[in-house]
Protein backbone atom coordinates (compact mmCIF):
# COMPACT_ATOMS: atom_id res chain seq x y z
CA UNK A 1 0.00 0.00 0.00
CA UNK A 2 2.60 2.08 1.00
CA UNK A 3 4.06 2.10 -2.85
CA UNK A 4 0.63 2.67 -4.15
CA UNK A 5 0.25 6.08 -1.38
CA UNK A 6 3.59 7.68 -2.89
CA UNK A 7 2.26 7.31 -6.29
CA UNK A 8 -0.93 8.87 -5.57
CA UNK A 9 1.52 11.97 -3.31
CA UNK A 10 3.51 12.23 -6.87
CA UNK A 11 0.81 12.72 -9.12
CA UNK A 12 -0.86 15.37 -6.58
CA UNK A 13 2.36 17.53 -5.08
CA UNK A 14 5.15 15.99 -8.25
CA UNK A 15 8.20 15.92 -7.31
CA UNK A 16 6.72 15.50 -3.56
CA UNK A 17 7.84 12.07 -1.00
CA UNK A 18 5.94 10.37 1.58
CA UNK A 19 7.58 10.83 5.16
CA UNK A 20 4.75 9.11 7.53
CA UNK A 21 2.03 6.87 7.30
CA UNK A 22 -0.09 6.68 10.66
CA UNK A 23 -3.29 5.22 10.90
CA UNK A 24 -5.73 7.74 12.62
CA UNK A 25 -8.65 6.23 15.35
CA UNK A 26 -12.08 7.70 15.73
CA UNK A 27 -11.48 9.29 18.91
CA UNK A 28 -7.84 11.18 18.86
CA UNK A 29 -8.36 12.54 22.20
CA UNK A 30 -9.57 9.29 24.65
CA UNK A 31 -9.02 12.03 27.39
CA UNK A 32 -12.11 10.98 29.08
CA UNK A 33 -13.50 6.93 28.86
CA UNK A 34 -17.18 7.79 29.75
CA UNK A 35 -16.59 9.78 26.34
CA UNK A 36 -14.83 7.54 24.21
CA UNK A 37 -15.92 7.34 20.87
CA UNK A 38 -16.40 3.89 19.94
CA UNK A 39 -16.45 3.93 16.25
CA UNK A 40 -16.49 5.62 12.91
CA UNK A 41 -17.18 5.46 9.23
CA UNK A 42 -14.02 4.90 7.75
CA UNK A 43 -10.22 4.25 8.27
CA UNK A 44 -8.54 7.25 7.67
CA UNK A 45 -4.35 7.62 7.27
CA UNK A 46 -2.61 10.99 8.11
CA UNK A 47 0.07 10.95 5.07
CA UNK A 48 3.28 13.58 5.90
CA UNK A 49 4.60 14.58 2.63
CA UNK A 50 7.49 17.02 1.97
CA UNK A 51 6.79 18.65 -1.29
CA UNK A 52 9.72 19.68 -3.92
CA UNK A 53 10.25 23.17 -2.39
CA UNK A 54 10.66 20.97 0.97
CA UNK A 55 7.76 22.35 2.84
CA UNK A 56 6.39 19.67 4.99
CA UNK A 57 2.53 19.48 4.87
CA UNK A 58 0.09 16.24 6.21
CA UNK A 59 -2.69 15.29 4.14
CA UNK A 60 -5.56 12.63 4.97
CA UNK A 61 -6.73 9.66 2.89
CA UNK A 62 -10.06 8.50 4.00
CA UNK A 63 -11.62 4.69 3.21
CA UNK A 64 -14.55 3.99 3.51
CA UNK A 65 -15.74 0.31 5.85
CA UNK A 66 -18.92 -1.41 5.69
CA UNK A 67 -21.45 -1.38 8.35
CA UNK A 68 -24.57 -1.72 9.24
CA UNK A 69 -25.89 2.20 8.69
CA UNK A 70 -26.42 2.87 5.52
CA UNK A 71 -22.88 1.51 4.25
CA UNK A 72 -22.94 -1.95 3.55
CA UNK A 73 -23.29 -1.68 -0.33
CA UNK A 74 -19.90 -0.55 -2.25
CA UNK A 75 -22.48 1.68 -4.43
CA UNK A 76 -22.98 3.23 -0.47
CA UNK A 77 -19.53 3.81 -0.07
CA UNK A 78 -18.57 5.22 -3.24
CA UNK A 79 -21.56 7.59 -2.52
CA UNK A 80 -19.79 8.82 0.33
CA UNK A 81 -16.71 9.37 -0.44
CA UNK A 82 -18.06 11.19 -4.08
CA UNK A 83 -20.52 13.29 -1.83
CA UNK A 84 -17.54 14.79 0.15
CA UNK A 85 -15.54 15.32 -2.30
CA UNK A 86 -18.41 17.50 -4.36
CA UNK A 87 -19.72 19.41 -0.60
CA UNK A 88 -16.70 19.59 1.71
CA UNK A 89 -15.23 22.70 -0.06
CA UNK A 90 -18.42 24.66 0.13
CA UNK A 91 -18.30 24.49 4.03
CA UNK A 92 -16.15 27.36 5.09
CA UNK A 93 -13.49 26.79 7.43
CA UNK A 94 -13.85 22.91 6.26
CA UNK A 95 -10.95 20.80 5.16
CA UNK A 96 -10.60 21.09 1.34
CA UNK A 97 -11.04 17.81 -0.64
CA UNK A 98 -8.10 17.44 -3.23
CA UNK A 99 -9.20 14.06 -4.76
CA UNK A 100 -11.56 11.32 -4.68
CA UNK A 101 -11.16 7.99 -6.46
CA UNK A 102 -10.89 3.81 -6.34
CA UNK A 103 -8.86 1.45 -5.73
CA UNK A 104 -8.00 -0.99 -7.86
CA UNK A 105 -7.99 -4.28 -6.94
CA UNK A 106 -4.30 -4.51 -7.25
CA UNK A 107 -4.18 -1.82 -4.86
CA UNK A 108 -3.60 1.04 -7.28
CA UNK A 109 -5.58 4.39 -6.28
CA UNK A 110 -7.63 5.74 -9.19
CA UNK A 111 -8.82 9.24 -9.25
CA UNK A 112 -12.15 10.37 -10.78
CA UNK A 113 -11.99 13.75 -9.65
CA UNK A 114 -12.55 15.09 -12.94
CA UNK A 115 -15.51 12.80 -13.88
CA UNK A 116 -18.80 13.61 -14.47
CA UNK A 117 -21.80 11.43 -14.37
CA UNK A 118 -21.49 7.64 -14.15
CA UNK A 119 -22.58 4.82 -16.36
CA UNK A 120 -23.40 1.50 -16.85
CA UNK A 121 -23.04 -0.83 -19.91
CA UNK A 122 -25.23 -4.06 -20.13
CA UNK A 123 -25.89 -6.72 -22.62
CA UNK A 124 -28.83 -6.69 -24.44
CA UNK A 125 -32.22 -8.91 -23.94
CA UNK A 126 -33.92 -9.72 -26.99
CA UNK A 127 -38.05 -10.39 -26.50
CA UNK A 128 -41.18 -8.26 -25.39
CA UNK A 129 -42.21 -6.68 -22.31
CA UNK A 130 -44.78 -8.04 -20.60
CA UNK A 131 -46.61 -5.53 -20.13
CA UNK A 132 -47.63 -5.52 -23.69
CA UNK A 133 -49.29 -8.92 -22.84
CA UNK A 134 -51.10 -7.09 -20.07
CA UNK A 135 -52.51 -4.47 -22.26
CA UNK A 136 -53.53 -6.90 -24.91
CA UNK A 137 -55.49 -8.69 -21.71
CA UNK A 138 -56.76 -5.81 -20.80
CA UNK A 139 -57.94 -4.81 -24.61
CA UNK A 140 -59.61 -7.77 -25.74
CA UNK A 141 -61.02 -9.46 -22.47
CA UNK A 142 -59.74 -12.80 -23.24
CA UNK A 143 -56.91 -15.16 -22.13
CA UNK A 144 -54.92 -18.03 -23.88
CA UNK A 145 -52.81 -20.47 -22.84
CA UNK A 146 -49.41 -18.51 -23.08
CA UNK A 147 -50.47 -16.07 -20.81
CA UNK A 148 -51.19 -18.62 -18.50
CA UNK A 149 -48.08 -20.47 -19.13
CA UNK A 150 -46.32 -16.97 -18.97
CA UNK A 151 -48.04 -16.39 -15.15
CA UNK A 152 -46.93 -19.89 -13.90
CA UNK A 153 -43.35 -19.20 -15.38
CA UNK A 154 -42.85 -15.92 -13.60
CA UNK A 155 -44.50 -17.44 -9.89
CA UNK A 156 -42.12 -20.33 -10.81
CA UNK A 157 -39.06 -18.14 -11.40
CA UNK A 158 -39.48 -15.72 -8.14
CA UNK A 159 -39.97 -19.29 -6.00
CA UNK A 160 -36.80 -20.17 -6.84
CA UNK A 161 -35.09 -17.09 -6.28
CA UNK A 162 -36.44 -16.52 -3.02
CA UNK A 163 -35.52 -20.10 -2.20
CA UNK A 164 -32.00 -18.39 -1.58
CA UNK A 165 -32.82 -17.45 2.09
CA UNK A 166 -30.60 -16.42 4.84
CA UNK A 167 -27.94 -13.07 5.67
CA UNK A 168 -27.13 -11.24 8.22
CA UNK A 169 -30.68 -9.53 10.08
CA UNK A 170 -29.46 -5.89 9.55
CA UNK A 171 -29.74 -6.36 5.61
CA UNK A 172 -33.24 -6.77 6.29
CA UNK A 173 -33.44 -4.22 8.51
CA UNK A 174 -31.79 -1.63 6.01
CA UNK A 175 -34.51 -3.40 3.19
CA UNK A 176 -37.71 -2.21 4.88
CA UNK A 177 -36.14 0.81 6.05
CA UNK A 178 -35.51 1.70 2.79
CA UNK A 179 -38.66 0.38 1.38
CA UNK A 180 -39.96 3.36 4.12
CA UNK A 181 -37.75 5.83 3.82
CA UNK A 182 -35.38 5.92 0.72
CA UNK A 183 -36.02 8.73 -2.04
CA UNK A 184 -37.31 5.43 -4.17
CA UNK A 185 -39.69 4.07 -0.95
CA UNK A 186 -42.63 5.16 -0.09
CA UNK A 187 -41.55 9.22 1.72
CA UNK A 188 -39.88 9.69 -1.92
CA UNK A 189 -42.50 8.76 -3.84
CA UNK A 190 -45.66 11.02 -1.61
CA UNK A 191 -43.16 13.91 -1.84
CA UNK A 192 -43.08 13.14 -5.50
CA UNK A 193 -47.00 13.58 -6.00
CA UNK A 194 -47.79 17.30 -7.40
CA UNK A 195 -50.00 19.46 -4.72
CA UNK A 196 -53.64 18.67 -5.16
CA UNK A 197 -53.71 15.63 -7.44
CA UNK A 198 -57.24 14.58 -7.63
CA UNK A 199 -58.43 11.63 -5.25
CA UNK A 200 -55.02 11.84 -3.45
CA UNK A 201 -55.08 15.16 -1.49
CA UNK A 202 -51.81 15.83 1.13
CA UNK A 203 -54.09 14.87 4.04
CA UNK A 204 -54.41 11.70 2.48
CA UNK A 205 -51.33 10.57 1.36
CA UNK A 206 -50.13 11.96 4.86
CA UNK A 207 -52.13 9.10 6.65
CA UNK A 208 -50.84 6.71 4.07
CA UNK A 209 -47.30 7.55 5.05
CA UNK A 210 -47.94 7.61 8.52
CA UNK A 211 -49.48 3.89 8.67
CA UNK A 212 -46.40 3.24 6.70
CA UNK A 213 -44.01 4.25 9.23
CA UNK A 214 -45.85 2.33 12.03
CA UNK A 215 -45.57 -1.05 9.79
CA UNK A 216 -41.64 -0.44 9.58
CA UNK A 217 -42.09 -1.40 13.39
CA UNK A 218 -44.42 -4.25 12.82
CA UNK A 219 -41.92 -5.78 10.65
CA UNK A 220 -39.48 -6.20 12.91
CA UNK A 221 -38.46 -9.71 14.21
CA UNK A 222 -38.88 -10.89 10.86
CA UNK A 223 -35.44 -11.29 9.71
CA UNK A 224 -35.62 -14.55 9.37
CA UNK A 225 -37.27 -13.75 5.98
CA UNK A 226 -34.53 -12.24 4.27
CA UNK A 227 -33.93 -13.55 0.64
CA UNK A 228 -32.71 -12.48 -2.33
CA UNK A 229 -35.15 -10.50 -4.66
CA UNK A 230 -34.88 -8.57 -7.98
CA UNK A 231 -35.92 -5.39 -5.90
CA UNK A 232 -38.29 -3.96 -9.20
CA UNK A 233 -40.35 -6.73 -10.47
CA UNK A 234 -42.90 -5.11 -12.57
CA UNK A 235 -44.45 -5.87 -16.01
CA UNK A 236 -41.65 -3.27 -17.93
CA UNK A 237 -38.63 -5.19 -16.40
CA UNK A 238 -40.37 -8.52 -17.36
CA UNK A 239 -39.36 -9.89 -21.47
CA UNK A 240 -40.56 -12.78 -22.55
CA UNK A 241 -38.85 -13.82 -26.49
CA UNK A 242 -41.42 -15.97 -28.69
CA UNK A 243 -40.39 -19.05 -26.72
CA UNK A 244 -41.20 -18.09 -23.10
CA UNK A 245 -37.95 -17.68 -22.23
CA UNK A 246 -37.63 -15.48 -19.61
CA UNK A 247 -35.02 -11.98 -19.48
CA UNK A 248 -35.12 -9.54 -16.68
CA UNK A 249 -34.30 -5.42 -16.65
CA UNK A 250 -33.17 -3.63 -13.77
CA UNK A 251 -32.61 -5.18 -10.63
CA UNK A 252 -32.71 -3.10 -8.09
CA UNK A 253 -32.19 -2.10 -4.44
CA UNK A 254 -29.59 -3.74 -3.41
CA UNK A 255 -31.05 -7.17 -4.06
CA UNK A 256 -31.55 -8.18 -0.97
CA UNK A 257 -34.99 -7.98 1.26
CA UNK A 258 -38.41 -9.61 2.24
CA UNK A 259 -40.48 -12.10 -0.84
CA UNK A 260 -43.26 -9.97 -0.78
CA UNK A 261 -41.19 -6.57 -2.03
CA UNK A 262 -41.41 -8.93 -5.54
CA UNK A 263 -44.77 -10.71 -5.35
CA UNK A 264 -46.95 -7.73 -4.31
CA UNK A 265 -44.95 -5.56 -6.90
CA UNK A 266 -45.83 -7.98 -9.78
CA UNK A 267 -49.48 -8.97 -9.06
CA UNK A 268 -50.54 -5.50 -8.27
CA UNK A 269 -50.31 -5.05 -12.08
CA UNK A 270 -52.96 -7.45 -12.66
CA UNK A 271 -55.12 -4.55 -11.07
CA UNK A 272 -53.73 -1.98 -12.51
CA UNK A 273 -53.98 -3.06 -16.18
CA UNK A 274 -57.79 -4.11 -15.11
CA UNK A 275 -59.21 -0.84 -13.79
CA UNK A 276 -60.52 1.40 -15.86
CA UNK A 277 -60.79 -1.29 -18.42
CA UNK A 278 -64.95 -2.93 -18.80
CA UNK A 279 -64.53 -7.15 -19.03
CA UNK A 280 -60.86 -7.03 -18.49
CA UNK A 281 -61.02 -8.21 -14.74
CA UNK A 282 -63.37 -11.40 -14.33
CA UNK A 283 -62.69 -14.26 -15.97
CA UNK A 284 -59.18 -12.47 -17.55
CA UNK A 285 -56.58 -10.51 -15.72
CA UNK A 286 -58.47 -11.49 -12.34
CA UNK A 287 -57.64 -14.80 -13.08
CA UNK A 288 -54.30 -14.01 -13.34
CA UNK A 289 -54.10 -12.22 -10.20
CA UNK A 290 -55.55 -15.57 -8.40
CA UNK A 291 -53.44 -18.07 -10.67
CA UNK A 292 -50.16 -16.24 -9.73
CA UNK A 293 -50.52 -15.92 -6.23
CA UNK A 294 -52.06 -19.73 -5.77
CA UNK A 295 -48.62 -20.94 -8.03
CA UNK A 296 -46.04 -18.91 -6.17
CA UNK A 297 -47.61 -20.05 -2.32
CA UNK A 298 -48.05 -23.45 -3.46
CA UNK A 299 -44.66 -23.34 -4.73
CA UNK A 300 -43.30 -21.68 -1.20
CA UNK A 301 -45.81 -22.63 1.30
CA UNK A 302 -44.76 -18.67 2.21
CA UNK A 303 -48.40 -18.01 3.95
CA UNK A 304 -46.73 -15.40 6.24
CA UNK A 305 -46.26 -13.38 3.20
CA UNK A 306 -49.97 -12.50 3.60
CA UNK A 307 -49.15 -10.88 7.01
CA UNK A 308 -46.10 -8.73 5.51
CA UNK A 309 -47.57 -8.10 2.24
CA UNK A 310 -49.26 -4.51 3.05
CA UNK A 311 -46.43 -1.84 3.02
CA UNK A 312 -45.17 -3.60 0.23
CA UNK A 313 -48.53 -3.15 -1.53
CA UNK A 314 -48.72 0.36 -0.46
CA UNK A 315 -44.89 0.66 -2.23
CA UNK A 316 -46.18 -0.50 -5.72
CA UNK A 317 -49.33 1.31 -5.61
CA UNK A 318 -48.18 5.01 -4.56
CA UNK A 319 -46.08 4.54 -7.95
CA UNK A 320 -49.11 3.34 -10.23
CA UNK A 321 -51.25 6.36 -8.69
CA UNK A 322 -48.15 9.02 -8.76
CA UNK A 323 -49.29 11.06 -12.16
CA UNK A 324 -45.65 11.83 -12.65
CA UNK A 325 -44.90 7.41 -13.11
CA UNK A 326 -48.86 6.81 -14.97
CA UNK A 327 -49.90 10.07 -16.19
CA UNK A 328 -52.94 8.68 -17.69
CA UNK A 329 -54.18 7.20 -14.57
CA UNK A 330 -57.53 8.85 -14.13
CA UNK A 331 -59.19 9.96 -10.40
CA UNK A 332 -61.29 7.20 -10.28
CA UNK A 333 -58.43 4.79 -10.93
CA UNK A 334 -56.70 6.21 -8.39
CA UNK A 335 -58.92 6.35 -5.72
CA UNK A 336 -59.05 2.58 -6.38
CA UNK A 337 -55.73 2.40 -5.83
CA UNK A 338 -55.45 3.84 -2.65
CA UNK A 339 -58.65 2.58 -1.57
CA UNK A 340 -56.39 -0.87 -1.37
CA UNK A 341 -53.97 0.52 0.00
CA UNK A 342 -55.77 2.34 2.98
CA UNK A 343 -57.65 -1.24 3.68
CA UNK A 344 -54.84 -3.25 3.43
CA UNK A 345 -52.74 -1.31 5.89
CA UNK A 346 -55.25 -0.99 8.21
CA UNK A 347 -56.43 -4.74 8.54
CA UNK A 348 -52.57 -6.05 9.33
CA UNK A 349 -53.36 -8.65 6.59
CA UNK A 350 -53.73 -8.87 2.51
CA UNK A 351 -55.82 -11.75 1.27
CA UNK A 352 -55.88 -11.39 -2.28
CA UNK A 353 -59.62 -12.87 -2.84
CA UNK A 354 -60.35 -9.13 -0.82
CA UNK A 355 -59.66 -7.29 -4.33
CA UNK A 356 -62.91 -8.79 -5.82
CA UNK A 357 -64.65 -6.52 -4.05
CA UNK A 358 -62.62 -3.22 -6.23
CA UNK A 359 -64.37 -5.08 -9.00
């Protein structure tokens, strides 16, 4: 490491050597134990330098450690050091920050100070998003046998990936907390709603949010439900090719949480697709709805799900009522919507034969 520090000292100060490397603790002082700071967010090293004019100056280089507060994903980590890096120079009287960067994994540090936005580079997944098939549902009031061999296949595909069970109980934790409070959960998306949308005024998206906040409590204890899960399971992230083979889009956060963040998001659609639409419901995407949830619990035996499901169900639909995600969604869709919502999280329990009565 040491090697890898002096190049780093070079390219900033040229022409400048490393004296001292000392690792710093979290608490400098440790004048006083009743005081003692037990521990911090990273593991910073005080580097002296002498520069080529031979002044003597000491710099800091600060890595970031997973924990359990909101830094256990390298994505959360990289956000904090490129956050400090972009806001610790408009403090005044703050240190300045003079780089930011990676290391590599041969221990090489990187700088992206002079980067701009990220990106991301993927293959690409040839087929048809299923939400097409949901619209055609919807359109014509009819069902055929690939749609329901398409609804088994996708309760058979998210019973096997939440077969992967197990991880530590603060991943959880951080899952629902998020699924509460995270600019994508549920306070992000009410703050996203424009003042005075019709059938969701503030006062009631305020007693959404609050119900929501008391079921981040009601959750707890169930960490023994922690799984994997693709984190955005809806009908636009779903392909399906002209063979039923199966490609997913956009996995998302952090891949890790409770079964029902994917169920509920999926089979809400079944709903959504329906209302508004005369025929589309019984016999057709209803069917659907009670097909997919029937496969995936007999596949899991996961009747606790029912018992969990709400917030979840309150996730999915504040994004299907939001007019900035479905601007078409009319007032009386919407008040559908959140007439589910307000029931479900009020009962403590989802049982999916309830939604018959929307209809």
């Amino acid at each position: 490491m040491r090697t890898h520090i002096e190049d780093l000292v070079e390219r900033l100060f040229p022409g400048g050597t490393v004296e001292r490397v000392r690792e710093l603790g979290s608490d400098e002082g440790k004048s006083d134990a009743a005081t003692e700071k037990g521990i911090g967010y990273g593991k910073p090293l005080m580097l002296t330098i002498r520069t080529i004019s031979g002044q003597r100056s000491r710099l800091v280089l600060h890595t970031a450690i997973g924990d359990d507060f909101g830094h256990d994903r390298r994505s959360d980590r990289a956000e904090e050091m490129l956050l400090a890096y972009d806001t610790f120079g408009a403090i005044a009287r703050h240190v300045r920050p003079l780089d930011v960067g990676f290391i590599e994994r041969n221990g090489h540090l990187r700088s992206v100070r002079d980067s701009g936005e990220f990106y991301l580079v993927t293959e690409f997944a040839p087929g048809e998003i299923y939400a097409e098939d949901l619209r055609r549902i919807a359109r014509q009031g009819s069902l055929d046998d690939r749609d329901r061999r398409r609804c088994d296949i996708l309760a058979s595909y998210l019973a096997e990936l939440h077969s992967h069970r197990g991880g530590r109980p603060a991943v959880y934790t951080r899952a629902i907390r998020d699924l509460v409070g995270h600019g994508e959960g549920i306070f992000g998306l009410i703050d996203g709603y424009p003042p005075d949308v019709p059938s969701a005024p503030r006062e009631r998206l305020r007693a959404i949010e609050a119900r929501c906040v008391t079921w981040r409590w009601r959750l707890r204890g169930r960490e023994h439900r922690l799984t994997l899960t693709h984190g955005d399971f809806h009908p636009f992230n779903i392909l399906f090719d002209e063979d039923d083979n199966l490609a997913l889009l956009d996995a998302a956060r952090g891949c890790h949480g409770d079964p029902a963040d994917d169920v509920v998001c999926l089979a809400l659609n079944y709903i959504f697709f329906a209302v508004g639409h005369d025929g589309a419901w019984h016999g057709n995407l209803g069917q659907l709805w009670h097909q997919f949830w029937q496969g995936y619990i007999e596949q899991t035996s996961d009747f606790d799900i029912f018992d969990v499901a709400p917030p979840f169900l309150a996730w999915r639909g504040l994004v299907m009522a939001n007019p900035q995600w479905y601007p078409a969604v009319t007032p009386e869709s919407r008040d559908i919507l959140l007439r589910l919502i307000e029931k479900s999280l009020e009962q403590g329990h989802f049982d999916p034969a309830s939604v018959e009565a929307l209809f």
